[in-house]
Every structure is written in structure tokens, then in C-alpha cells.
Protein backbone atom coordinates (compact mmCIF):
# COMPACT_ATOMS: atom_id res chain seq x y z
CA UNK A 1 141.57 50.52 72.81
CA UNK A 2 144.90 50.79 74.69
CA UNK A 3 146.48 49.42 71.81
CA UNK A 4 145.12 51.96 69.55
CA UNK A 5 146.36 55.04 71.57
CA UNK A 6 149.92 53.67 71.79
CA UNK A 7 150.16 53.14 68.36
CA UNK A 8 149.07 57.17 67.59
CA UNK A 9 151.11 58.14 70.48
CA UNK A 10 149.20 58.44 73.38
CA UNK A 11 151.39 57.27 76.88
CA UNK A 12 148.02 55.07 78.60
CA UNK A 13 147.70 52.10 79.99
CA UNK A 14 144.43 49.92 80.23
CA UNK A 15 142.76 48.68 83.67
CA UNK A 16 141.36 45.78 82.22
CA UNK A 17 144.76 44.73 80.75
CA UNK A 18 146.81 44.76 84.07
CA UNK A 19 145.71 42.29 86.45
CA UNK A 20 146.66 44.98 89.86
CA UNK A 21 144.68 47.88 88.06
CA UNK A 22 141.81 45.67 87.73
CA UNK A 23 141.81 44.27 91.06
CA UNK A 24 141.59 48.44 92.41
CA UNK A 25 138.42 50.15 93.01
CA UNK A 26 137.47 53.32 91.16
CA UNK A 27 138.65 55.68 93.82
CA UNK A 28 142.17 53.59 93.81
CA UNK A 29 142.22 53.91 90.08
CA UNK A 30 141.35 57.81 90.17
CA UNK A 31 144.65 57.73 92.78
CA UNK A 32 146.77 55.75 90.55
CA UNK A 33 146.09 57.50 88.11
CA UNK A 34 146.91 60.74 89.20
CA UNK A 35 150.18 59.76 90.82
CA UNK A 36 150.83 58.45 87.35
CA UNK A 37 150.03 62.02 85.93
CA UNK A 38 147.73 59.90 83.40
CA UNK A 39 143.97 60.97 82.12
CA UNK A 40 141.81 58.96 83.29
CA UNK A 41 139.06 57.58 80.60
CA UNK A 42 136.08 55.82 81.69
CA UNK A 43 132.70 54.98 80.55
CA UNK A 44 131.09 54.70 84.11
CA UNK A 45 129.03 57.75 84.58
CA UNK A 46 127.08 56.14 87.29
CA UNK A 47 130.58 56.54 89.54
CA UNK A 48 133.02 58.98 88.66
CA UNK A 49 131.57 62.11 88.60
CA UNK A 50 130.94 61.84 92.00
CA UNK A 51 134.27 60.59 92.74
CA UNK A 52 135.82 63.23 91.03
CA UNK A 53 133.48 65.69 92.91
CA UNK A 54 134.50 64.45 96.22
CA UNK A 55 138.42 64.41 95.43
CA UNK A 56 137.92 67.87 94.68
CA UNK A 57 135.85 68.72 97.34
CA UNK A 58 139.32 67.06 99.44
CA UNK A 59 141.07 69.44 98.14
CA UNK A 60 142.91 66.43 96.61
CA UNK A 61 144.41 66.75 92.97
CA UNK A 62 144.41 64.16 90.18
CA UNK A 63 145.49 64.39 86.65
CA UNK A 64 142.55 64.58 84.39
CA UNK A 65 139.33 62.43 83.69
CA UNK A 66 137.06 61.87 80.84
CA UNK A 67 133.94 60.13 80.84
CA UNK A 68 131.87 59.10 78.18
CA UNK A 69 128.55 59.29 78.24
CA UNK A 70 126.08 56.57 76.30
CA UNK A 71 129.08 55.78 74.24
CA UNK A 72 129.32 51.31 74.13
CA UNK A 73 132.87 49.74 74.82
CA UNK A 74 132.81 48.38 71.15
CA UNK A 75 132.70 51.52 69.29
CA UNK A 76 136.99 51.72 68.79
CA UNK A 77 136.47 53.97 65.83
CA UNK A 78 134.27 56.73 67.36
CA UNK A 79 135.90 57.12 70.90
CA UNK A 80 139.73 57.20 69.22
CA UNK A 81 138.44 59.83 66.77
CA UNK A 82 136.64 61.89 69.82
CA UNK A 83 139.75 61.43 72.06
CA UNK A 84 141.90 62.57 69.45
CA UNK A 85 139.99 65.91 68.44
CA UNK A 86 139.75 66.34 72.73
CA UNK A 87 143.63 65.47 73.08
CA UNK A 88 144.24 67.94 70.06
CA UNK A 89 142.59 70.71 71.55
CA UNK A 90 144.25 70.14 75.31
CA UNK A 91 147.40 68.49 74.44
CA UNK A 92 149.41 69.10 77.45
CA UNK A 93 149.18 67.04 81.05
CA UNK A 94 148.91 70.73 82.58
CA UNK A 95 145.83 71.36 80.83
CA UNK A 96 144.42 68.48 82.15
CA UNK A 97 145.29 68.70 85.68
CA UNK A 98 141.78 68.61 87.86
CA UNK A 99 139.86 68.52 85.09
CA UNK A 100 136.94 66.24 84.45
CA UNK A 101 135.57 66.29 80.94
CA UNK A 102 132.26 64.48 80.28
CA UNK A 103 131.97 63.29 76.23
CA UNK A 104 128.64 62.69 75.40
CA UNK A 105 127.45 60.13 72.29
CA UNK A 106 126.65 63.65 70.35
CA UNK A 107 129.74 64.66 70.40
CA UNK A 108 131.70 61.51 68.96
């Protein structure tokens, strides 16, 4: 997926691709990812909402998350297109700061 939002312009980078970012917990990725000023996209609702929650809660800033909601790992086509129409309607790292932004499968 990575690959995908490089090619349409995107600036990420993919945990599972580099072998430190997958060796870091969430709460280290959330952290990296903020001092990175990068969005973080997940699809582990179980986690992040309440890692987001307590960041904030710490008073403790990070750059943006998005987590997708009953949406499978395989579906390229359907998260690209719902990033893009999210990235399109906040397209600055600004508007991102602190925010978490859930995406549900009825909205992709």
C-alpha cells in the first residue's frame, strides 16, 4: 500500500516494510510517527484509540492518525480511494496535527 501512496504523492513510509518500525510497539510507532510529522494509518482498532486517548490525555502531541474500521489489509483499491477523498479534504500536516480520524467500511 506504501507503494501506492508514493506513486500518487503521498510522503509515508510502511511499518511492515522497515525492519526497526516493525520491531516498535504501537505507542513507539504513534512517537515515531509524530516526530516524523507523518499520519499515522492503521487498521488496529482494538489499540489505538486508546493510545491516542492517553497521548492526549499527556498532553503529548502527535501528527495525525487514521484508523480503519472493518476494512481487510487486501482491499488496496478501497482504502487508496478513501485516503485520497480524506487527504483531499485535509491536505495539509497542520490539519492533521492531534487528530485521530476513525474510517469505517461504510465510508470506503
Amino acid at each position: 500500500m506504501a507503494t501506492r501512496l508514493l506513486a500518487e504523492g503521498h510522503d509515508v513510509v510502511a511499518a511492515n516494510e522497515d525492519p526497526h518500525l516493525a520491531r516498535l510497539d504501537d505507542r513507539s510507532l504513534l512517537q515515531h510517527a509524530a516526530s516524523d510529522e507523518r499520519v499515522l494509518i492503521t487498521c488496529n482498532v482494538r489499540d489505538f484509540p486508546a493510545i491516542v486517548r492517553e497521548r492526549g490525555e499527556e498532553m503529548r502531541e502527535h501528527a495525525g492518525c487514521i484508523i480503519l474500521v472493518r476494512v481487510d489489509h487486501s482491499e488496496f483499491g478501497i482504502i487508496l480511494r478513501s485516503l485520497s477523498r480524506i487527504f483531499e479534504n485535509l491536505p495539509t500536516q497542520e490539519a492533521w496535527h492531534n487528530l485521530c480520524r476513525f474510517v469505517s467500511r461504510s465510508e470506503v
